[in-house]
Protein backbone atom coordinates (compact mmCIF):
# COMPACT_ATOMS: atom_id res chain seq x y z
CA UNK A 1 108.15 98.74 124.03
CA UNK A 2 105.07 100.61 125.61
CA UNK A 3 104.35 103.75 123.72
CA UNK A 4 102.41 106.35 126.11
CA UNK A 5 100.42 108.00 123.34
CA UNK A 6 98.85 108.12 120.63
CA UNK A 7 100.62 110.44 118.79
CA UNK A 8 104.12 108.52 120.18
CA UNK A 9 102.46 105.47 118.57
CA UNK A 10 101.97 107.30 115.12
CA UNK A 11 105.56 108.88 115.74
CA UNK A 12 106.93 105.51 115.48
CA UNK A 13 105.02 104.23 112.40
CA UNK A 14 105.42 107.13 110.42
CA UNK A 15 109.25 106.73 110.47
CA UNK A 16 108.67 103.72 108.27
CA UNK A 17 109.66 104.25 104.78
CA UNK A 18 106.41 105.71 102.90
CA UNK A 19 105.10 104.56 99.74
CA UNK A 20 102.44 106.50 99.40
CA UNK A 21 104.49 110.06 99.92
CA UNK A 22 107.50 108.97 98.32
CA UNK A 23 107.08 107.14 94.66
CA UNK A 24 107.45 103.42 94.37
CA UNK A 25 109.11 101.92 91.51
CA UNK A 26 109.67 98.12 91.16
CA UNK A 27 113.79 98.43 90.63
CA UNK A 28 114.07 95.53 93.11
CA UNK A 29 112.63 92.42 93.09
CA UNK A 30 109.51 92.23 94.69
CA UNK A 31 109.21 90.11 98.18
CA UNK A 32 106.19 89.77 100.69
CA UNK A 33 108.69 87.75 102.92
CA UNK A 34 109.03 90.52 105.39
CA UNK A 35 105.66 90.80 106.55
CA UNK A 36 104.98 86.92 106.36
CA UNK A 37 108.34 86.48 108.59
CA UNK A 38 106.70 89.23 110.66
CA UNK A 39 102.86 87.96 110.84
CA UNK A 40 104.57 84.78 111.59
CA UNK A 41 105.70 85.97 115.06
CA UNK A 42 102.55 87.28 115.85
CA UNK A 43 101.30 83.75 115.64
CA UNK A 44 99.59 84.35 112.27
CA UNK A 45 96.65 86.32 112.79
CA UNK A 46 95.38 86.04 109.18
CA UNK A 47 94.67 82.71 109.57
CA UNK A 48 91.99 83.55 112.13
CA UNK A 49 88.92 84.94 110.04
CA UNK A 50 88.17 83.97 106.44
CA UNK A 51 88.66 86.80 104.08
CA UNK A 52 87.49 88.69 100.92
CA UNK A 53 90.29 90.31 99.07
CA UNK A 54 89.80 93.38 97.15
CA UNK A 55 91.72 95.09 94.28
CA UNK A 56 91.29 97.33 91.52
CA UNK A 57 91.95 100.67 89.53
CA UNK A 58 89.47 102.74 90.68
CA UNK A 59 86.15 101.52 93.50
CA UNK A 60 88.17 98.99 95.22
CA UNK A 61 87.58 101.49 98.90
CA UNK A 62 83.74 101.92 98.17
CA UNK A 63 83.38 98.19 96.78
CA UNK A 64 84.78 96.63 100.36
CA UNK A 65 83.13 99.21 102.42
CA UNK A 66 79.44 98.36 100.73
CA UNK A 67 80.72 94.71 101.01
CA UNK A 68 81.87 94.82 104.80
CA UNK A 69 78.05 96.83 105.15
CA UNK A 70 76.00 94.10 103.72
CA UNK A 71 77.65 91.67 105.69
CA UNK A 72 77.72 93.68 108.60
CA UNK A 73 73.59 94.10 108.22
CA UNK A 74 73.42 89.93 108.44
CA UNK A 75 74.80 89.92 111.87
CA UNK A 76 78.34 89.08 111.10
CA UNK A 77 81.17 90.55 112.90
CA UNK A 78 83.48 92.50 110.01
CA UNK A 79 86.83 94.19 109.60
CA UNK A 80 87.22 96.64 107.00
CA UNK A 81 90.95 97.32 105.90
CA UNK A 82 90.86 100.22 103.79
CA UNK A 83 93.45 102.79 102.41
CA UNK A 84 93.88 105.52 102.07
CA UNK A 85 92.41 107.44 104.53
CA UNK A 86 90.82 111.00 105.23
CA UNK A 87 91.56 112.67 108.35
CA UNK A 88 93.14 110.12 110.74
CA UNK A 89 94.84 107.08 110.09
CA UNK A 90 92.36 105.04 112.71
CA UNK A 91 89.68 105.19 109.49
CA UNK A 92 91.41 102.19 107.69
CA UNK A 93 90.87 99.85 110.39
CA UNK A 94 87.48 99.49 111.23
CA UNK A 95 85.52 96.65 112.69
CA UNK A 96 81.57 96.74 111.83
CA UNK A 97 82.34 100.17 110.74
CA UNK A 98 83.81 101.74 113.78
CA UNK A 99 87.16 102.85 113.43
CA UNK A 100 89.99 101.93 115.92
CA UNK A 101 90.14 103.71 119.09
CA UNK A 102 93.45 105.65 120.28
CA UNK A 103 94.55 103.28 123.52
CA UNK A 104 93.74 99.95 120.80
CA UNK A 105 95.97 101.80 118.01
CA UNK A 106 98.67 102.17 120.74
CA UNK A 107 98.70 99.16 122.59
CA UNK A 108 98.59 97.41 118.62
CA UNK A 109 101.80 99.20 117.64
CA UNK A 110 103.65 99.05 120.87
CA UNK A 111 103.27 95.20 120.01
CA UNK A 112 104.38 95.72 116.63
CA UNK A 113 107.56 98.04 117.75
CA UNK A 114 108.72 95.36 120.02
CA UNK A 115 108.89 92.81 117.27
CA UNK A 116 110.60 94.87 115.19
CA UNK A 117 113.10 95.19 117.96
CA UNK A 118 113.41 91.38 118.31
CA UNK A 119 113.54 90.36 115.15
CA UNK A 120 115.34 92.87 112.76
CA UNK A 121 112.89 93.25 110.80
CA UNK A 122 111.70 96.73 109.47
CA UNK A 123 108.24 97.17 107.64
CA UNK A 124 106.87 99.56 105.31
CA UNK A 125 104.33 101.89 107.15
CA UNK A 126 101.93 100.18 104.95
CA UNK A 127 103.03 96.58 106.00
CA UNK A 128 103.20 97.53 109.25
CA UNK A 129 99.49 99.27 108.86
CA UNK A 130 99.28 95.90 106.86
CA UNK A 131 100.02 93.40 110.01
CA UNK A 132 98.56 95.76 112.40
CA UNK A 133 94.68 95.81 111.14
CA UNK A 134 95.36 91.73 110.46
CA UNK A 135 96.42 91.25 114.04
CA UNK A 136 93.40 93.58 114.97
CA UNK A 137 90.81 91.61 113.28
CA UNK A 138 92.14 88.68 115.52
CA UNK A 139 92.28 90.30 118.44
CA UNK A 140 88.56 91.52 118.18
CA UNK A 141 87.07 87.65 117.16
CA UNK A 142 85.78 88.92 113.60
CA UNK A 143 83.50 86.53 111.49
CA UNK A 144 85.37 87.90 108.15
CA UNK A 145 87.57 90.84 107.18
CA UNK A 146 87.29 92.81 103.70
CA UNK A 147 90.82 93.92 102.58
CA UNK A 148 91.46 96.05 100.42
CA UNK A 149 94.85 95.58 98.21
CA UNK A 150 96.73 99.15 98.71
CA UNK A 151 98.02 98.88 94.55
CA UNK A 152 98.24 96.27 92.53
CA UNK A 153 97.75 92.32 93.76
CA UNK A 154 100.37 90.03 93.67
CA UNK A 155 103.32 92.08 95.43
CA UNK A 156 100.78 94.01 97.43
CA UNK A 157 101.20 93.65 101.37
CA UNK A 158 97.99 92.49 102.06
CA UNK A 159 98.26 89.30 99.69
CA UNK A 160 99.03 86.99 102.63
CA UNK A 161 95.66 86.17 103.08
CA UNK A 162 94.18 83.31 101.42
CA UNK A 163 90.80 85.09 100.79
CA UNK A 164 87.61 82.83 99.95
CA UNK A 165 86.51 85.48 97.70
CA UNK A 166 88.74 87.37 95.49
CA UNK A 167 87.44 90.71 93.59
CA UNK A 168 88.28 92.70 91.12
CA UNK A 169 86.58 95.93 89.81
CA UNK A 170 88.39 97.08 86.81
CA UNK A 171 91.77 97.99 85.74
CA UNK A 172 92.70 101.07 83.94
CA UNK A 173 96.35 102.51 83.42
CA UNK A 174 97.49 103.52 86.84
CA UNK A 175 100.93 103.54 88.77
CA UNK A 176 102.35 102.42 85.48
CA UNK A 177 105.85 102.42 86.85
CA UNK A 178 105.31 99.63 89.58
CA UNK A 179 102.70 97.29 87.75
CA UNK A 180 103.13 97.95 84.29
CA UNK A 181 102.43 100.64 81.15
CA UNK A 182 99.45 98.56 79.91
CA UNK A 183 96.29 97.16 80.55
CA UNK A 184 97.29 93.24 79.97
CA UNK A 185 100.46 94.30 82.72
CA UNK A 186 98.38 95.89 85.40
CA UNK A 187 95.43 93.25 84.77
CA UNK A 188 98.11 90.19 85.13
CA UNK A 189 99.50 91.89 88.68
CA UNK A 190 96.00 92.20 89.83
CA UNK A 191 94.55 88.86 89.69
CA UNK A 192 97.60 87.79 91.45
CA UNK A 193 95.09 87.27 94.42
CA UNK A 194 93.10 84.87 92.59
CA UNK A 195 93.07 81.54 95.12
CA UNK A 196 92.94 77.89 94.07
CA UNK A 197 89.60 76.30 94.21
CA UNK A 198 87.70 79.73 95.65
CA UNK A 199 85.47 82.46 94.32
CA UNK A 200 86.84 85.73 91.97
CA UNK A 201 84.22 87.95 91.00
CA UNK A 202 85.30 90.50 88.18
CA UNK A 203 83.61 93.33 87.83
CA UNK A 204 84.47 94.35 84.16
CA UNK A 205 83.69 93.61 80.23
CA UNK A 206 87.05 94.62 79.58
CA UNK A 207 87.67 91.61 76.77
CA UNK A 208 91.80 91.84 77.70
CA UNK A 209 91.20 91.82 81.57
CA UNK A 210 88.34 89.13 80.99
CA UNK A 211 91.17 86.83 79.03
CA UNK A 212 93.69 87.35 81.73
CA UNK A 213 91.11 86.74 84.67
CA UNK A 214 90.15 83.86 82.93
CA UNK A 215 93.39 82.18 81.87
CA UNK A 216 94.35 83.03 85.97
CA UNK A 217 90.99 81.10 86.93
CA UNK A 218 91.97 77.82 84.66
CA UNK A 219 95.48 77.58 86.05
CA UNK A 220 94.16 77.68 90.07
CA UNK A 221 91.14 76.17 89.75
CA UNK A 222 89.03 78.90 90.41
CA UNK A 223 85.56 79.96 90.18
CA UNK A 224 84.83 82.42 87.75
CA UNK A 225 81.94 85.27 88.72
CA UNK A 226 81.89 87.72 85.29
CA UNK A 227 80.19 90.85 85.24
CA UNK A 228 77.49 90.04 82.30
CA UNK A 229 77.45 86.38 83.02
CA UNK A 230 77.74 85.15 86.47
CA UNK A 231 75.87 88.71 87.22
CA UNK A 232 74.06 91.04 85.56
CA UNK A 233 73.51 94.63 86.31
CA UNK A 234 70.33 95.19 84.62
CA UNK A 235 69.49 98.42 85.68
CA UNK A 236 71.73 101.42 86.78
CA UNK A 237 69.88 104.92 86.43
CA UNK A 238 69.87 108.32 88.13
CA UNK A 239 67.68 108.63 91.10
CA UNK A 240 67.29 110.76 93.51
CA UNK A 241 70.25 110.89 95.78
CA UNK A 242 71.87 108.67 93.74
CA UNK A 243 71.15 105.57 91.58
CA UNK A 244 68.16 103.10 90.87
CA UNK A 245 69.86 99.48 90.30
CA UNK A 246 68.27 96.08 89.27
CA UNK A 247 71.05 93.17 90.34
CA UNK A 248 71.09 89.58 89.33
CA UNK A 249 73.05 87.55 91.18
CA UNK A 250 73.79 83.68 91.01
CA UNK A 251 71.26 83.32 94.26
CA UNK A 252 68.71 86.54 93.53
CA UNK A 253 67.15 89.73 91.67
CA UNK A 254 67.65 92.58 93.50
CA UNK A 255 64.90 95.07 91.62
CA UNK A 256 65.04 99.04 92.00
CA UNK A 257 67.47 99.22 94.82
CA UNK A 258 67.98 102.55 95.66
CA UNK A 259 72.14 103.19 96.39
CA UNK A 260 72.54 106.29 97.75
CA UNK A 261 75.82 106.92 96.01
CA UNK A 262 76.63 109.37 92.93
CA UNK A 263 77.42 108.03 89.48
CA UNK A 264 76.98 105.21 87.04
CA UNK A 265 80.13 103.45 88.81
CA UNK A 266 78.88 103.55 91.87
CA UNK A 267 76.02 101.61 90.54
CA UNK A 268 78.64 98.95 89.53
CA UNK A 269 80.69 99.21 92.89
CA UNK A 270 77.20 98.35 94.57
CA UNK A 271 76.04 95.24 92.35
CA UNK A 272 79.68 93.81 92.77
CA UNK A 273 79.31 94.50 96.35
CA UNK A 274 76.33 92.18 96.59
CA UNK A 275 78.01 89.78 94.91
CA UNK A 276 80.67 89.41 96.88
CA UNK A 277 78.87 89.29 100.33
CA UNK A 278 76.48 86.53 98.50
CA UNK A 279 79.80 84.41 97.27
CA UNK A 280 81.31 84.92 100.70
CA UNK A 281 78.03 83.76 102.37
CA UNK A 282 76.51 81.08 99.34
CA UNK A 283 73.26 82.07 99.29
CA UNK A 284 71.20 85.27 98.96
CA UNK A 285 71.31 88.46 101.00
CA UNK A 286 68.01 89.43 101.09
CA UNK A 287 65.96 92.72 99.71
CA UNK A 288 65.68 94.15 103.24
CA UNK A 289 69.52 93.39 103.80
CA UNK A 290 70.41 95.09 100.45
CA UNK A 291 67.96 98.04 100.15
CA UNK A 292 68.34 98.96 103.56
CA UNK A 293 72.35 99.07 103.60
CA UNK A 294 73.11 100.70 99.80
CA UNK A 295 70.37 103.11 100.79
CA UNK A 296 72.29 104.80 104.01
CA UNK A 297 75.84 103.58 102.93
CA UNK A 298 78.32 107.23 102.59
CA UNK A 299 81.59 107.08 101.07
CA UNK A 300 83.45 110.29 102.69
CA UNK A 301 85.27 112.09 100.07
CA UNK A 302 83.36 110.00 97.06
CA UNK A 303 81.25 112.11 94.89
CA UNK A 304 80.14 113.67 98.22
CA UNK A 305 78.35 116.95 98.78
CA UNK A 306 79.93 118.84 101.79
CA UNK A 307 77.88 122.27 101.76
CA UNK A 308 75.11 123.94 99.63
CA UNK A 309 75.32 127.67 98.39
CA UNK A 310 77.19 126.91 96.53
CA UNK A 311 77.15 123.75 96.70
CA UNK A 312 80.36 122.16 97.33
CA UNK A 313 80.97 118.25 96.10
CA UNK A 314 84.71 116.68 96.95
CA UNK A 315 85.84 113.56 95.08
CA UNK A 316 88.74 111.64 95.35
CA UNK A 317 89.08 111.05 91.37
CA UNK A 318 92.95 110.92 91.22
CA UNK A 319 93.72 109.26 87.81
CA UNK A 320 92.49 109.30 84.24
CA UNK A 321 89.79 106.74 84.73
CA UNK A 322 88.61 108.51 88.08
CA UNK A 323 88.46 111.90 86.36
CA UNK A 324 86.08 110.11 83.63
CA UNK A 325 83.89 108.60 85.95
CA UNK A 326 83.67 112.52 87.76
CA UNK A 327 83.17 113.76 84.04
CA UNK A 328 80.18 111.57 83.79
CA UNK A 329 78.37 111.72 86.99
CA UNK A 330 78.77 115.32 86.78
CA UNK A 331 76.95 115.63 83.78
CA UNK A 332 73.39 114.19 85.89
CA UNK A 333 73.70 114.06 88.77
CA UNK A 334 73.81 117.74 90.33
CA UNK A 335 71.51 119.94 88.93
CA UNK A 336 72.54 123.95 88.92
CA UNK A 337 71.75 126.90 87.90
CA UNK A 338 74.83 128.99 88.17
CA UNK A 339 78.24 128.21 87.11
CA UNK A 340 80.36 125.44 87.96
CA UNK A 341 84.29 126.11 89.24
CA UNK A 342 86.76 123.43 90.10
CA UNK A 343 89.32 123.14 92.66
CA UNK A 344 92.29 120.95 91.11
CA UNK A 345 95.09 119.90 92.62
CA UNK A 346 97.14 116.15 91.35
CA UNK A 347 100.10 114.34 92.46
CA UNK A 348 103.37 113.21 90.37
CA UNK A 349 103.09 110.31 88.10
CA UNK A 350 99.47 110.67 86.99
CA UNK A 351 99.38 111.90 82.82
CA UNK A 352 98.32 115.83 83.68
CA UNK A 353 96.78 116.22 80.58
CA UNK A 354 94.65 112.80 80.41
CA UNK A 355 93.10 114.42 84.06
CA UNK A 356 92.78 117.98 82.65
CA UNK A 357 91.24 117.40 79.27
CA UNK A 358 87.59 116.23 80.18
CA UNK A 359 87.70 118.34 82.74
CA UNK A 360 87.68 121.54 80.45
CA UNK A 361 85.63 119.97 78.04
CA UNK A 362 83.04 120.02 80.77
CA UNK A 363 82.78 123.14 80.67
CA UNK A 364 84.11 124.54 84.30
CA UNK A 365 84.08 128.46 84.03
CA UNK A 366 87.00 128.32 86.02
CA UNK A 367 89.86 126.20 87.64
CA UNK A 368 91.55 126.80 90.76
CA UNK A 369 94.78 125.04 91.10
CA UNK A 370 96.64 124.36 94.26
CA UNK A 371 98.96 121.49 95.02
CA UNK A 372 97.38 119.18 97.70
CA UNK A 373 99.45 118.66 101.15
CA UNK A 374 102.00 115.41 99.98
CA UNK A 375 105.79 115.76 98.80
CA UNK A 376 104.70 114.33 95.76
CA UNK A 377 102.12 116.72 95.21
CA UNK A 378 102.63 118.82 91.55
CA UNK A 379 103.01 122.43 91.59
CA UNK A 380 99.82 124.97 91.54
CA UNK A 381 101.79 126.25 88.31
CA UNK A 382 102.36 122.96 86.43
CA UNK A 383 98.09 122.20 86.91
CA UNK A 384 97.44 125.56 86.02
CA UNK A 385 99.76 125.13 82.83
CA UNK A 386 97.95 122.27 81.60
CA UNK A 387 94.74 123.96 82.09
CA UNK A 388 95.37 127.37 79.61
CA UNK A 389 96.88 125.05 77.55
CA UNK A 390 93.81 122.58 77.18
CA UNK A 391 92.03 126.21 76.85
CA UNK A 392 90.49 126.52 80.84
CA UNK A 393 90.95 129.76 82.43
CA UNK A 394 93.22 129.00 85.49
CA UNK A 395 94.64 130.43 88.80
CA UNK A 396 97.28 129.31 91.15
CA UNK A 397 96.84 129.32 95.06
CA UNK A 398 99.52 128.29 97.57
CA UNK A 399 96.82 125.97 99.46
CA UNK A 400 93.77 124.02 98.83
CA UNK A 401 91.97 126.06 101.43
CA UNK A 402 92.92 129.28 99.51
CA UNK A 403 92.17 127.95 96.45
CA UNK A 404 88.48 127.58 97.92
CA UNK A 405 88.22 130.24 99.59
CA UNK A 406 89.47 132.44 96.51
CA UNK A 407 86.20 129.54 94.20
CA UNK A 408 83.82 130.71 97.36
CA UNK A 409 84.34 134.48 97.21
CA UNK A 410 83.86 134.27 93.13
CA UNK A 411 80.84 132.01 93.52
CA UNK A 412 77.03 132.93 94.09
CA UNK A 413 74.68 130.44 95.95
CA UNK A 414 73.41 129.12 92.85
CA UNK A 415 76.96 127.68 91.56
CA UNK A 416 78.92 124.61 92.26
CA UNK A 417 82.69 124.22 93.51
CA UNK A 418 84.30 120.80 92.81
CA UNK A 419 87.05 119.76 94.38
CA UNK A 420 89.43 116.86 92.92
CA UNK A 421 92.66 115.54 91.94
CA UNK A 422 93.69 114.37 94.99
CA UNK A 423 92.31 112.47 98.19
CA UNK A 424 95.22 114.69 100.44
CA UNK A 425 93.15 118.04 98.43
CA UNK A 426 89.74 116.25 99.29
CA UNK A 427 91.00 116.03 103.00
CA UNK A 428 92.19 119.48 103.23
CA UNK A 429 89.26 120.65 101.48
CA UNK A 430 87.01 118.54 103.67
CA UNK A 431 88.00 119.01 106.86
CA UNK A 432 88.27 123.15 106.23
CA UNK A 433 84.28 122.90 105.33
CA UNK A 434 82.93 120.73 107.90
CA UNK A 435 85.48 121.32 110.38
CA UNK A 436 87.29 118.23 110.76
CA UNK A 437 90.86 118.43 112.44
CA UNK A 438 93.45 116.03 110.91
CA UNK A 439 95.04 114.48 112.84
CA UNK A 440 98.37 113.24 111.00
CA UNK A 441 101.16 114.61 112.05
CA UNK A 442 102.28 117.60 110.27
């Protein structure tokens, strides 16, 4: 099958069943046979390029991106498989950064279609996105590719890699109903991509997910990188635009490194990110390597400030944890002198009153509540519920744009508009400010 276009091309994929609009649940039991019959007639491209696997709650997009920069900035040839993604679905397959042109995306999934034909065999849209930046990564030669698991580990599409370095930032109750209602469930799914006799870093005290991690590492064989131990973050402090960190790694000290990210997790994100490019590579990165890269790197739709007066900062925080880490970098890192109004809009299956609550303790004067641009999106009316109820002054808007426009026209150039909840609000929200055009189909 030759598709003609781009948007024929994205026709086709996105009549694949959807897991990220529609709910998963875990009613049947879980197979990655599928997409290992189906990499296997594409000559099993994941077998070209050694690998660094990626998984977490929340900082699993901004730990492979740093990661796929720093090893980028030695010279190597990377492929970045992220999810999800902002304004066009070519941003989660990158190579040294650069997303995936329209006539590659097409030709890729014209390949993809006719295997489907020939062998039966119908994908998820995120095994097929899954197989497609695998195959890509092959196709374009690449010295490693950073994937990043889409939820959970073991049952995840992209665990049939057999990654030389496995990581793990934290775990936190999230999509309960597929990997589990508590931490010791969610942890045990996760460090399903531990591999025998390789590297896992893990990127959290958490004494249960330590245990777990640990017990996994014994029974494979593998080599153990602890957060604390193996690594120490010895420094992670508010600087200006962003955070002073002081890293020790098993191969160097990394001293006042300057990551030009908001909030004390991105300070974590960035010290595991070094760590994992140094495991991957066995041996040192290099000060000019790592202060050059953390101090440019920009994580669209991350703590990010889109426009000044007011100032307008989008983040993707989307569950309780996320929220928290919002809460926190909130508090420090932007300074102003008028009031401070949020634009909040969640999806089903997240606890609504675990997001709301720190949120109004904050302090916002005001919430405007919309429900982002996905089926599972929660109504305007349910968010703005939780919010009078929690004691926040709320209003409901039929869109995200309204609901800034409506923050904007209440706001003077000395307050600050945040926008979260939701990475489909940040993307409305985003593209509206700097004019971005999506360019999924509607």
């Amino acid at each position: 099958m030759r598709f003609h276009s781009y948007v024929e091309a994205l026709t086709w994929l996105e009549s694949h069943v959807d897991f990220e609009l529609v709910a998963p649940n875990r009613q049947d039991v879980p197979t990655l046979q599928p997409i290992v019959d189906t990499l296997a007639l594409c000559a099993d491209p994941q077998h070209d390029y050694p690998t660094i696997h990626v998984t977490g709650t929340n900082g699993k997009g901004t730990t492979t991106t740093m990661t796929s920069a720093l090893l980028s900035a030695t010279g190597l040839r990377v492929g970045t498989f992220t999810s999800p993604d902002l304004h066009a679905i070519n941003e989660r397959i990158a190579v040294n950064g650069e997303p995936i042109d329209d006539e590659s995306f097409v030709l890729l999934f014209s390949r993809l279609a006719d295997v489907e034909s020939v062998s039966g065999i119908a994908l998820t849209r995120f095994e097929l996105l899954t197989v497609a930046a695998l195959l890509h990564f092959s196709d374009e030669g690449v010295d490693v590719g950073v994937i990043e698991v889409g939820m959970g580990g073991t049952w995840d599409s992209t665990n049939v890699i057999d990654s030389d370095v496995a990581v793990l930032t934290n775990v936190d109750l999230d999509h309960t109903a597929v990997l589990g209602s508590t931490i010791s469930a969610i942890a045990s799914d996760k460090v399903g991509i531990f591999r025998s006799q390789r590297i896992a870093v893990v990127a959290t005290t958490n004494a249960i997910v330590v245990e777990i991690a640990q017990r996994r590492a014994h029974e494979l064989g593998t080599t153990l990188w602890l957060l604390g131990d193996s690594f120490v973050l010895e420094r992670n402090d508010l600087a200006v635009g962003g955070r002073a960190i002081t890293v020790r790694t098993p191969f160097e000290t990394y001293e006042d490194v300057l990551v030009s990210l908001h909030g004390i997790h991105q300070g974590v994100n960035a010290a595991t990110a070094i760590v994992a490019a140094e495991a991957f590579l066995g041996r040192a990165l290099g000060l000019e390597v790592v202060g050059s890269t953390l101090a440019s790197v920009r994580m669209p739709g991350r703590m990010e400030l889109i426009s000044r007066r007011p100032m307008i900062v989008v983040d993707g925080a989307h569950n309780p944890a996320g929220i928290r880490a919002l809460v926190a970098t909130l508090d420090g890192a932007f300074h102003v002198q008028g009031e401070r109004r949020c634009v909040l809009g969640m999806l089903s299956g997240r606890d609504i009153d675990d997001m709301v609550i720190p949120l109004v303790t904050l302090g916002f004067t005001e919430f405007h509540c919309c429900a982002p641009l996905s089926p599972r999106a929660l109504a305007a009316s349910e968010v703005a519920a939780a919010v009078r109820r929690h004691g926040g002054v709320a209003y409901e808007h039929r869109s995200g744009t309204s609901a800034l426009a409506h923050a904007r026209e209440r706001s003077t150039d000395e307050d600050l508009i945040v926008v979260a909840g939701s990475l489909y609000l940040v993307a409305e929200v985003r593209g509206e400010v700097i004019h971005v055009a999506s360019r999924h189909l509607s």
